[in-house]
PDB file of N, CA and C in Angstrom:
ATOM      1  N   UNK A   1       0.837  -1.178   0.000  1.00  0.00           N
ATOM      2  CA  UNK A   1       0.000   0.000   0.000  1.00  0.00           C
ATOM      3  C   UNK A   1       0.884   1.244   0.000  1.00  0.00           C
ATOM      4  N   UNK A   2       0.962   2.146  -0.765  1.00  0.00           N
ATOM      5  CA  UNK A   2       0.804   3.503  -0.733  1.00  0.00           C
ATOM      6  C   UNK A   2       0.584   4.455  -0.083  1.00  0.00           C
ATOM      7  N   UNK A   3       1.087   5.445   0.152  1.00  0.00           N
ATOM      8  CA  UNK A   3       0.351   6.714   0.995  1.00  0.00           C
ATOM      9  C   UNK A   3      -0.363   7.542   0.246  1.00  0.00           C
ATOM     10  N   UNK A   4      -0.587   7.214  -1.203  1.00  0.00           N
ATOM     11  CA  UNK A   4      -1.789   7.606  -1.804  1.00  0.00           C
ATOM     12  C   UNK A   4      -3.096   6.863  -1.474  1.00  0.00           C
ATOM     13  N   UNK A   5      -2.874   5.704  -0.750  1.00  0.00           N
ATOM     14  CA  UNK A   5      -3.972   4.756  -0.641  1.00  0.00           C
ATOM     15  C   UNK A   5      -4.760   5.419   0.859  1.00  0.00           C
ATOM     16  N   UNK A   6      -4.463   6.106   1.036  1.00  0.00           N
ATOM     17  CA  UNK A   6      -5.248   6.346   2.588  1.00  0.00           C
ATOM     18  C   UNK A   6      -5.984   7.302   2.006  1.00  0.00           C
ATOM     19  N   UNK A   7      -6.853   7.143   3.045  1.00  0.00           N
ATOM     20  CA  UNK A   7      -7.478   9.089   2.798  1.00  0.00           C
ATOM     21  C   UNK A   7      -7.203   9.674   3.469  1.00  0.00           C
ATOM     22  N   UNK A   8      -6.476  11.158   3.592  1.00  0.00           N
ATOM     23  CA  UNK A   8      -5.842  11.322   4.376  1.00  0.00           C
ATOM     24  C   UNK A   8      -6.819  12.960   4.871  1.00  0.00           C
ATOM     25  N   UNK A   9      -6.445  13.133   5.846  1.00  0.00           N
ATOM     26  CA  UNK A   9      -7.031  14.212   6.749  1.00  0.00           C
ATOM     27  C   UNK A   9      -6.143  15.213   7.690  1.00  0.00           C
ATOM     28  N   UNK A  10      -7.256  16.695   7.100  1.00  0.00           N
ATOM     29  CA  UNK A  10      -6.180  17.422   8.067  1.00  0.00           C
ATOM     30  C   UNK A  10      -6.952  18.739   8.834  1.00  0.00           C
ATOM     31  N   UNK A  11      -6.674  19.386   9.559  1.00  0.00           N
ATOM     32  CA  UNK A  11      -7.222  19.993  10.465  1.00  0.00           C
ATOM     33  C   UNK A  11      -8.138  20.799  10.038  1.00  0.00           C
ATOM     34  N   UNK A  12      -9.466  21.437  10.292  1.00  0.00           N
ATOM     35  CA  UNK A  12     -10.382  22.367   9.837  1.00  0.00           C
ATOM     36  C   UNK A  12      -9.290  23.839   9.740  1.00  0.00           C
ATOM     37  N   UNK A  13      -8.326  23.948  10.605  1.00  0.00           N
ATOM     38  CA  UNK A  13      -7.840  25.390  10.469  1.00  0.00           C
ATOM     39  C   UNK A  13      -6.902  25.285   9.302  1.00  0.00           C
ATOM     40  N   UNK A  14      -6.253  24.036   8.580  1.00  0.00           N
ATOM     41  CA  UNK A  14      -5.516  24.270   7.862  1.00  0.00           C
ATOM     42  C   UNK A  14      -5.946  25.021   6.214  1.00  0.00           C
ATOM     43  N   UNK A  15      -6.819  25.074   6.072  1.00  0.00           N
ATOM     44  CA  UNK A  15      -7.134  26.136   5.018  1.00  0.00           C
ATOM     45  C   UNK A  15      -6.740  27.819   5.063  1.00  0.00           C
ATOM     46  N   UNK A  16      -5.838  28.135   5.460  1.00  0.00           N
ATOM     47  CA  UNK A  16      -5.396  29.348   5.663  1.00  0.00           C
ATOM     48  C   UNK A  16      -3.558  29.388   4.963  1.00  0.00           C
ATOM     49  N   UNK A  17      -3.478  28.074   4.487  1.00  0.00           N
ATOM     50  CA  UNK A  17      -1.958  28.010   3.841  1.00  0.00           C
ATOM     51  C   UNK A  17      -0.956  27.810   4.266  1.00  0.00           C
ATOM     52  N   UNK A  18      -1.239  27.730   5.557  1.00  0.00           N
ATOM     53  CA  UNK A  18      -0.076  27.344   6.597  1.00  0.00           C
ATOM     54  C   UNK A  18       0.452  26.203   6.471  1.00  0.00           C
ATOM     55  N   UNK A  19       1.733  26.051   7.884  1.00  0.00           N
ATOM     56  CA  UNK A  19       2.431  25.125   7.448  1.00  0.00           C
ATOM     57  C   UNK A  19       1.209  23.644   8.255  1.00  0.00           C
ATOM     58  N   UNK A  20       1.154  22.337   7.528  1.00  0.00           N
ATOM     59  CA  UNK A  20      -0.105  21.487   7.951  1.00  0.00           C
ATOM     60  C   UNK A  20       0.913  19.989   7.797  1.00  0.00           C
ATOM     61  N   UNK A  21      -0.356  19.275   8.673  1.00  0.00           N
ATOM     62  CA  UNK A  21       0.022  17.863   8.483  1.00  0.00           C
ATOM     63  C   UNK A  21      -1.352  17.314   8.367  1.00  0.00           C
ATOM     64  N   UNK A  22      -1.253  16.189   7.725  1.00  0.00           N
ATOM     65  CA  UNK A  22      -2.125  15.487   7.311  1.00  0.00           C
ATOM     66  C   UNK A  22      -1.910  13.863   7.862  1.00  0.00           C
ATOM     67  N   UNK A  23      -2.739  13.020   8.490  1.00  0.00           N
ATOM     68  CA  UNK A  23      -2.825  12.513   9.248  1.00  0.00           C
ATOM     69  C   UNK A  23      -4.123  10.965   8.043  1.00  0.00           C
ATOM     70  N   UNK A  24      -4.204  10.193   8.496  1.00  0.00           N
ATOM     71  CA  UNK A  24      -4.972   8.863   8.142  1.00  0.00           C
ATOM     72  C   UNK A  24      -5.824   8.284   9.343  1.00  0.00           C
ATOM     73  N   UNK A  25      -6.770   8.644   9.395  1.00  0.00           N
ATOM     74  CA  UNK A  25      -7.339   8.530  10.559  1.00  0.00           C
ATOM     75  C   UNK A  25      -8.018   7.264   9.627  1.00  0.00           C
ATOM     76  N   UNK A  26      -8.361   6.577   9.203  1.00  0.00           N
ATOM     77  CA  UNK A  26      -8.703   5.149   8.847  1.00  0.00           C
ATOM     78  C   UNK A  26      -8.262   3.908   8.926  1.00  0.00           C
ATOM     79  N   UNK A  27      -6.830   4.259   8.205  1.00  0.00           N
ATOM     80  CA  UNK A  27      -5.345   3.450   9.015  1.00  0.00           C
ATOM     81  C   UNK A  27      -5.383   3.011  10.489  1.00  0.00           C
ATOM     82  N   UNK A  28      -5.314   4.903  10.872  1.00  0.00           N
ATOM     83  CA  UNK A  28      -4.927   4.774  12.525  1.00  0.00           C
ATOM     84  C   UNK A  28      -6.071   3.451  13.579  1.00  0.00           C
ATOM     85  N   UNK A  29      -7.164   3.710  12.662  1.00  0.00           N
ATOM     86  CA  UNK A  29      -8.165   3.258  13.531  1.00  0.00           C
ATOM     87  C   UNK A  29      -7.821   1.604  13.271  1.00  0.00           C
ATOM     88  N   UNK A  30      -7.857   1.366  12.158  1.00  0.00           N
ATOM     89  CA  UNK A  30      -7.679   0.061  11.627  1.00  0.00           C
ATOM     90  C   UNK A  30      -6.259  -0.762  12.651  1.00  0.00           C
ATOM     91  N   UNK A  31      -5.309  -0.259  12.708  1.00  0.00           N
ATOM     92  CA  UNK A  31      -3.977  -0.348  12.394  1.00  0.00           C
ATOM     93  C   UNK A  31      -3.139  -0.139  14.072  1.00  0.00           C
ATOM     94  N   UNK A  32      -3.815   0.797  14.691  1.00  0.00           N
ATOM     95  CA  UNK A  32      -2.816   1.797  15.780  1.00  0.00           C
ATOM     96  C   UNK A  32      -1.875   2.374  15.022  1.00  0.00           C
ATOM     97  N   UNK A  33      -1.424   2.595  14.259  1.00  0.00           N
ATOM     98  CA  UNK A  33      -0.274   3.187  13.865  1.00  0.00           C
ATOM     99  C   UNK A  33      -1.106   4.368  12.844  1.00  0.00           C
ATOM    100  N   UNK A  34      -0.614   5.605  13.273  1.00  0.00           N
ATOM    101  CA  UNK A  34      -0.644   7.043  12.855  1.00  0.00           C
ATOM    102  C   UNK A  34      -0.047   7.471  11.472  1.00  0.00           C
ATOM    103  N   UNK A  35      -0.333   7.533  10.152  1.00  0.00           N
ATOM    104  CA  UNK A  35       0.736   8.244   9.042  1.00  0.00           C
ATOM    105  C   UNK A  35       0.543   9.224   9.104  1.00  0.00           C
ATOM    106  N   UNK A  36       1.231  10.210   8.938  1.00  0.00           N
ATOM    107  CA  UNK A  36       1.319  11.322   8.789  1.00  0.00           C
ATOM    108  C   UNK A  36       2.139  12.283   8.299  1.00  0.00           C
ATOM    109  N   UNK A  37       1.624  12.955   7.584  1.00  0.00           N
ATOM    110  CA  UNK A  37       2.732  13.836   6.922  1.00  0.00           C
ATOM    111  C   UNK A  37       2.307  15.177   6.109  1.00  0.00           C
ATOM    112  N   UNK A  38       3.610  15.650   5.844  1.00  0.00           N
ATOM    113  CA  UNK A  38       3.347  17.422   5.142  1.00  0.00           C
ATOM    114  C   UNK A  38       2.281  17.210   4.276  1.00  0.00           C
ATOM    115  N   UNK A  39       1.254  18.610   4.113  1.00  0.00           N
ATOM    116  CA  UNK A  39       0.161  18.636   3.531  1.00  0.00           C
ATOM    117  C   UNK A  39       1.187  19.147   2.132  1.00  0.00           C
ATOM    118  N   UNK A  40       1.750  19.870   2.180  1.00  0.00           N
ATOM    119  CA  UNK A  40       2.727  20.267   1.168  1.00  0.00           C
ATOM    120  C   UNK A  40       3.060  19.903   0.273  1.00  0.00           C
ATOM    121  N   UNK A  41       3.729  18.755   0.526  1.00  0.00           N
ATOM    122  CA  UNK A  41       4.690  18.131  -0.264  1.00  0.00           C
ATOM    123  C   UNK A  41       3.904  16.512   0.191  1.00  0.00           C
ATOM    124  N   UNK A  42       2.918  15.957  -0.538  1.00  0.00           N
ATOM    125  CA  UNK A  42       2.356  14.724   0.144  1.00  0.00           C
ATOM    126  C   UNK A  42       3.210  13.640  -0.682  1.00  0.00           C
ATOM    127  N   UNK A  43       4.038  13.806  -1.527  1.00  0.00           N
ATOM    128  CA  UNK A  43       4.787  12.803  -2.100  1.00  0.00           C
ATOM    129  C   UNK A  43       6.145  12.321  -1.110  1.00  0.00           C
ATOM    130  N   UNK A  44       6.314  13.508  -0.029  1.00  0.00           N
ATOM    131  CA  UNK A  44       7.903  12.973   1.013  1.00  0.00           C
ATOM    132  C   UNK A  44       7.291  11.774   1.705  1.00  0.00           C
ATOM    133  N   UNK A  45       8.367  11.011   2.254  1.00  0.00           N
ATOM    134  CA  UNK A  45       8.188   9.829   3.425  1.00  0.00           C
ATOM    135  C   UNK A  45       6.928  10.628   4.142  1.00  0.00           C
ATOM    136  N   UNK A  46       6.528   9.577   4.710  1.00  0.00           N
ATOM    137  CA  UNK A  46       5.285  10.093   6.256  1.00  0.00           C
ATOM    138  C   UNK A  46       6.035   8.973   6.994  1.00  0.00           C
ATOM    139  N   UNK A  47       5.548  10.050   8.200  1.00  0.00           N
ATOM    140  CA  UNK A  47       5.980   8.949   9.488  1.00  0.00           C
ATOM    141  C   UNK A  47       5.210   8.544  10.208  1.00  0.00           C
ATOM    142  N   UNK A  48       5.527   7.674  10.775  1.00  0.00           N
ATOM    143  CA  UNK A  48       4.324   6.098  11.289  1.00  0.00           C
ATOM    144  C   UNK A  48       4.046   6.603  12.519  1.00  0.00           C
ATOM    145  N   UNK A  49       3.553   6.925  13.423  1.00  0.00           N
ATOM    146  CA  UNK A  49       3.769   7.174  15.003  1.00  0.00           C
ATOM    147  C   UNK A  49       2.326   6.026  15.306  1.00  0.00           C
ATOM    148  N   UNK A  50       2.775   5.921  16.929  1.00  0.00           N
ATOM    149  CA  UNK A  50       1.977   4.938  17.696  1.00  0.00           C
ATOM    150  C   UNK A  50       0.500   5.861  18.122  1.00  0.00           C
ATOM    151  N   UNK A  51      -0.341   5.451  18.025  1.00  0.00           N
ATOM    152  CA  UNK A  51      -1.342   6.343  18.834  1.00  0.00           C
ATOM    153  C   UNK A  51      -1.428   6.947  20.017  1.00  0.00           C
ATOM    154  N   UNK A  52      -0.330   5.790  20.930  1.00  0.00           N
ATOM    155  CA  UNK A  52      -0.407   7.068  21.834  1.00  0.00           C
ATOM    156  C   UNK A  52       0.641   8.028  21.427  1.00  0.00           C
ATOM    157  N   UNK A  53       1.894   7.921  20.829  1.00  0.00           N
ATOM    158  CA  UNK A  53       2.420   9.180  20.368  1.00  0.00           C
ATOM    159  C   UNK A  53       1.909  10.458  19.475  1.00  0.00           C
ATOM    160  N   UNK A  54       1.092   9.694  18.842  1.00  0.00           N
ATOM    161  CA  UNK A  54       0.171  10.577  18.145  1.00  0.00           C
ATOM    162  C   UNK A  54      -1.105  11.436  18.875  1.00  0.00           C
ATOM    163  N   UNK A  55      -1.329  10.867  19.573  1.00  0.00           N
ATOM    164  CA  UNK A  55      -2.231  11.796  21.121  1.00  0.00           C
ATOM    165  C   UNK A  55      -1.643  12.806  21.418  1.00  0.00           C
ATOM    166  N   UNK A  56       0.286  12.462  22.286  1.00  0.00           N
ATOM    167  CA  UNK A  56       0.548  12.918  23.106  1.00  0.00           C
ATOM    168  C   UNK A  56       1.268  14.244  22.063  1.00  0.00           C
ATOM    169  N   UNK A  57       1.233  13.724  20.525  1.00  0.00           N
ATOM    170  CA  UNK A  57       1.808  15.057  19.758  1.00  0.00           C
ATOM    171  C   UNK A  57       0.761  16.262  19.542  1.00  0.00           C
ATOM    172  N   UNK A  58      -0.966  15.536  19.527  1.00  0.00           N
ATOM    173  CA  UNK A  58      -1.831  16.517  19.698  1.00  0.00           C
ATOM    174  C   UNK A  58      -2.398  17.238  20.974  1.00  0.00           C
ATOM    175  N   UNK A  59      -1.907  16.797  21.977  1.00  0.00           N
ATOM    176  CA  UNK A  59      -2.029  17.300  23.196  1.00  0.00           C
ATOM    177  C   UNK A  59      -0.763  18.516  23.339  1.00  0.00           C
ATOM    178  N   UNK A  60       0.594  18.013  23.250  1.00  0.00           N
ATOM    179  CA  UNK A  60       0.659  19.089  22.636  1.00  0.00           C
ATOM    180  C   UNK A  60       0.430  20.089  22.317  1.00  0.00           C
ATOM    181  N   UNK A  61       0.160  20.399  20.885  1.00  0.00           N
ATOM    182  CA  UNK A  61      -0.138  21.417  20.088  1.00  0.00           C
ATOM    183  C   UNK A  61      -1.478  22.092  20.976  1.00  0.00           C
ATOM    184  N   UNK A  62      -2.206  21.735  21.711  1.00  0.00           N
ATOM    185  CA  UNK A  62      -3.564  22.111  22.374  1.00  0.00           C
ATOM    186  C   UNK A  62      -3.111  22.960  23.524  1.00  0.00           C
ATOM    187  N   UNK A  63      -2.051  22.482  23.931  1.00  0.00           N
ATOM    188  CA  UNK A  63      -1.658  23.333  25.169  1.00  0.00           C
ATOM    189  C   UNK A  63      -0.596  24.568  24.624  1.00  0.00           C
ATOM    190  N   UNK A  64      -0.018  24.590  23.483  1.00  0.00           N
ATOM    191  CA  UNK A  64       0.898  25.286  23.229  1.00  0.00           C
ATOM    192  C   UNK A  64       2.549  24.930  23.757  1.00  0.00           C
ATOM    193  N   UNK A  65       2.584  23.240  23.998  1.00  0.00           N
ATOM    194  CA  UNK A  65       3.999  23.454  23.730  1.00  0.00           C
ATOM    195  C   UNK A  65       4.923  23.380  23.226  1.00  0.00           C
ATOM    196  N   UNK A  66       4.764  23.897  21.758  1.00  0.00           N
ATOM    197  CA  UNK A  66       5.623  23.753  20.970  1.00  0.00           C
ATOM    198  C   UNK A  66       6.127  24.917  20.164  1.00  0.00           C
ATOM    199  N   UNK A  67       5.375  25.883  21.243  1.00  0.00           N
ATOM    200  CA  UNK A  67       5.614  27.313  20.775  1.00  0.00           C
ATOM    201  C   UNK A  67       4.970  28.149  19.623  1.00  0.00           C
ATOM    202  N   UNK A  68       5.128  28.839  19.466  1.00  0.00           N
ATOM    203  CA  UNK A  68       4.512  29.695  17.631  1.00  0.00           C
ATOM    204  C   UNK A  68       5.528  29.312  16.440  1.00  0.00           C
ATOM    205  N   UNK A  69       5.321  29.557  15.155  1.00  0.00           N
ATOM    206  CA  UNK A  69       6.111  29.823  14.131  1.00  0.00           C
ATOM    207  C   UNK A  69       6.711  31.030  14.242  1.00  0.00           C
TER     208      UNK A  69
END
């Protein structure tokens, strides 16, 4: 399989052009394992993360610690 083969998904705010990731929430569910990758450039590697790493990367971003651009 492909990472064209997923459907891939990405945040309601990312329509503003920013920098985004795009995520497989069908996979994830199927699978535990997270793909994910630049909305950008969807042809680079994606990387696999575990669900709970993939939680603990959106928890994260919710609290702000990963700072601004």
């Amino acid at each position: 399989m492909t990472t064209t083969d997923f459907p891939w998904a990405k945040s309601s705010y990312s329509d503003n052009g920013g920098n985004c990731v795009e995520w497989a929430p069908a996979h994830a569910s199927a699978t535990g394992i997270v793909p994910v990758r630049d909305s950008k450039t969807p042809t680079t590697p994606i990387l696999n993360l575990s669900a709970t790493a993939f939680s603990a990367f959106v928890a994260g971003v919710k609290t702000g610690g990963f700072g601004s651009a």
